[in-house]
Protein backbone atom coordinates (compact mmCIF):
# COMPACT_ATOMS: atom_id res chain seq x y z
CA UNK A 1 0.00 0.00 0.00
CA UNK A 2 2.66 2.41 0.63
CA UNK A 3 4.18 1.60 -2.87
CA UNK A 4 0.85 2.86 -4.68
CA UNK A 5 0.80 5.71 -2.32
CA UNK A 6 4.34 6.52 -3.29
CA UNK A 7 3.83 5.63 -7.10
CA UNK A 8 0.76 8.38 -6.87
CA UNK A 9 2.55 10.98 -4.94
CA UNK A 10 5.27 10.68 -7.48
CA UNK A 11 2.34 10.59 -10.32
CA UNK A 12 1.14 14.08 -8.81
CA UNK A 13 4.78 15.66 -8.55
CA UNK A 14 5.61 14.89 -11.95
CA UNK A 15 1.90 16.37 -13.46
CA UNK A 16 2.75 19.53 -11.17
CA UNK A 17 5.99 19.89 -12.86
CA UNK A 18 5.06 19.83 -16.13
CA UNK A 19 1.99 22.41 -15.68
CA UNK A 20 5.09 24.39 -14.35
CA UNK A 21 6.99 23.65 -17.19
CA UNK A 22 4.21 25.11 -19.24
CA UNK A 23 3.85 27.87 -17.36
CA UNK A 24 7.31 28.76 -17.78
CA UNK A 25 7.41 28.16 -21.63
CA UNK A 26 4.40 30.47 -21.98
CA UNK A 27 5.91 33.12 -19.89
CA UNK A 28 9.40 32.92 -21.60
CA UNK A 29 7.15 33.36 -25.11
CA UNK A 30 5.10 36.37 -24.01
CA UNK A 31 8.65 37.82 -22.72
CA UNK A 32 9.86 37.32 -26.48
CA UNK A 33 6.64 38.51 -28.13
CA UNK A 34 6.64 41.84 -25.70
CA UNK A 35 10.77 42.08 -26.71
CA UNK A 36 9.62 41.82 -30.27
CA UNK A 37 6.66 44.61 -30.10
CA UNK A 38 9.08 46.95 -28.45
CA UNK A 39 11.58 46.31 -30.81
CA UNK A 40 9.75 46.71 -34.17
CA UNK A 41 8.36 49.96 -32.48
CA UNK A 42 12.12 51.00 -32.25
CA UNK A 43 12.86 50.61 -35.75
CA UNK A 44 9.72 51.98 -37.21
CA UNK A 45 9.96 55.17 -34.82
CA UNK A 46 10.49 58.55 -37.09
CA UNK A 47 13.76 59.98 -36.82
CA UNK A 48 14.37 63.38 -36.03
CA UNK A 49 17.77 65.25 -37.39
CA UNK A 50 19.39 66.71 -34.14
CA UNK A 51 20.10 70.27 -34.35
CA UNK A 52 23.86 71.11 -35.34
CA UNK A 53 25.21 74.31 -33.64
CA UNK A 54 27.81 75.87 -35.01
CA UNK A 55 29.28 79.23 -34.53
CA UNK A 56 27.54 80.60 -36.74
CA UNK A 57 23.95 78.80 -36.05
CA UNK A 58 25.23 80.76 -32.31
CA UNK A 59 24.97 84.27 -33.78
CA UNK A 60 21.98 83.74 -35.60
CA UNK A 61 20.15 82.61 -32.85
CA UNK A 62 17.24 79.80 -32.56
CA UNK A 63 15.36 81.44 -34.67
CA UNK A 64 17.53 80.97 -37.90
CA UNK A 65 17.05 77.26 -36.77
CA UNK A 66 13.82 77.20 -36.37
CA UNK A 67 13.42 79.24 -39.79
CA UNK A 68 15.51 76.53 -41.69
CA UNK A 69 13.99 73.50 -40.36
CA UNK A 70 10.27 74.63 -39.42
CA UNK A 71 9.39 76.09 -43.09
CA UNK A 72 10.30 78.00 -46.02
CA UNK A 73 9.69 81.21 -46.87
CA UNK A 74 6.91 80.12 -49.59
CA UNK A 75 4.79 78.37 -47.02
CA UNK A 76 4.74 81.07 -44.64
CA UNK A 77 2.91 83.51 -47.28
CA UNK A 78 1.17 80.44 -48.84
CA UNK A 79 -1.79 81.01 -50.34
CA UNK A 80 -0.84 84.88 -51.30
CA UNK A 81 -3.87 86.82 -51.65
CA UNK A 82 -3.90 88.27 -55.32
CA UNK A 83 -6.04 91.36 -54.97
CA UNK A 84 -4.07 92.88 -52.21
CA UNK A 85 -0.33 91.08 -51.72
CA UNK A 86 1.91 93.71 -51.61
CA UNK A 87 4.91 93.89 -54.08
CA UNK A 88 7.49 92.09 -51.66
CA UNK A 89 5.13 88.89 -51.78
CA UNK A 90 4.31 89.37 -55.63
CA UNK A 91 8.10 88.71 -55.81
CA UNK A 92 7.93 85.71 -53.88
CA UNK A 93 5.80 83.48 -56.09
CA UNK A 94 8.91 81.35 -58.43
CA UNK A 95 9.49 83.15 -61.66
CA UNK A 96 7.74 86.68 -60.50
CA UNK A 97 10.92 89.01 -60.53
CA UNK A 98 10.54 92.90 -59.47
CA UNK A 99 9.22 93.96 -63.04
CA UNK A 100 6.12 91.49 -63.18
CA UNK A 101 4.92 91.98 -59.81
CA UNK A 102 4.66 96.09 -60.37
CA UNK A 103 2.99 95.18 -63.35
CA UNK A 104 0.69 93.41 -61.48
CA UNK A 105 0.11 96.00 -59.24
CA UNK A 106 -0.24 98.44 -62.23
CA UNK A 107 -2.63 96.59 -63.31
CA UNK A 108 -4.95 95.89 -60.36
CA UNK A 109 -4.61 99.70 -60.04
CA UNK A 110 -6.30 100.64 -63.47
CA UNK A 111 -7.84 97.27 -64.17
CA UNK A 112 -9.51 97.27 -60.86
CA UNK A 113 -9.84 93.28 -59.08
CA UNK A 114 -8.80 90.39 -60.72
CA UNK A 115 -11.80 88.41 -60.97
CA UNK A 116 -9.53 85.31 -62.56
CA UNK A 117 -6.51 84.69 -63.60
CA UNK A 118 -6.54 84.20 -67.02
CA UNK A 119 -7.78 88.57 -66.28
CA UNK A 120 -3.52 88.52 -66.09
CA UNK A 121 -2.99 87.57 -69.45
CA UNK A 122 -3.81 90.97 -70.14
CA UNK A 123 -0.46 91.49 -69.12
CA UNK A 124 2.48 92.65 -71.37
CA UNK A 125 4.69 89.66 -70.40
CA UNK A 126 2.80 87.30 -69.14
CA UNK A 127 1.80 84.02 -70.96
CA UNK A 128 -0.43 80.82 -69.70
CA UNK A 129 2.90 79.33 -68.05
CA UNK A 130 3.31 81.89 -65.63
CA UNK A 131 -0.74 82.32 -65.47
CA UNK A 132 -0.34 78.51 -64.17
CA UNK A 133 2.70 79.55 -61.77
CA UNK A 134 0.57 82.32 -59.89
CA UNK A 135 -2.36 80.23 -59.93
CA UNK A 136 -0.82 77.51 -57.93
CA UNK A 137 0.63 80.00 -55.22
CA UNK A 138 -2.23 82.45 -54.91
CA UNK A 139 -6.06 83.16 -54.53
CA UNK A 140 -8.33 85.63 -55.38
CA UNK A 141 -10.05 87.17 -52.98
């Protein structure tokens, strides 16, 4: 009698250890899957570009750095207002030099408002290319 009591109590110790075992083996796997998650997180993170100082970045300040990384010049005026920008932001739309935006400006001055901008074809100097350049850079308002 004490041999089947021994054989069962042997029995049970050896169907405790292997729900252990299995215990361990799934805890060891959901350590591996969590290391995984983390790690393809890592990778796929966006990288950001450190700022570089230099002496010169020094004397302009943060705000040069801020200018040259945050935006350019064309999105801070983006959309520019047709009817009413102002001969500095004529200038800034690509291929509008000093002499097409005051003829712009003459223009809306004896012309009146631009109702649409095929109105600047009217325009010594200005052709359906640069119609399309204005058009994607300003409004009328």
């Amino acid at each position: 009698m004490s041999e089947q009591r021994e054989s069962s109590d042997i029995k049970a110790k050896i169907k405790d250890s292997s729900d252990d075992k299995v215990l361990v083996i799934m805890l060891i796997l959901c350590f591996v899957l969590v290391i995984a998650v983390v790690s393809v997180n890592i990778i796929n993170a966006p990288r950001f570009e450190e700022p570089v100082f230099t002496p010169e970045t020094s004397e302009k300040g943060i705000s040069s750095y801020e200018n040259s990384y945050g935006s350019s010049d064309n999105e801070e005026i983006l959309p520019i207002k047709i009817n009413t920008a102002t001969f500095d932001e004529l200038q800034k739309i690509p291929g509008i030099g000093p002499v097409t935006a005051q003829k712009i400006i003459d223009f809306r001055e004896e012309q009146g408002t631009i109702v649409e901008f095929s109105d600047l074809l009217a325009i010594d100097g200005i052709g359906e290319k640069t119609v399309k350049t204005i058009a994607e850079y300003c409004i009328i308002n």
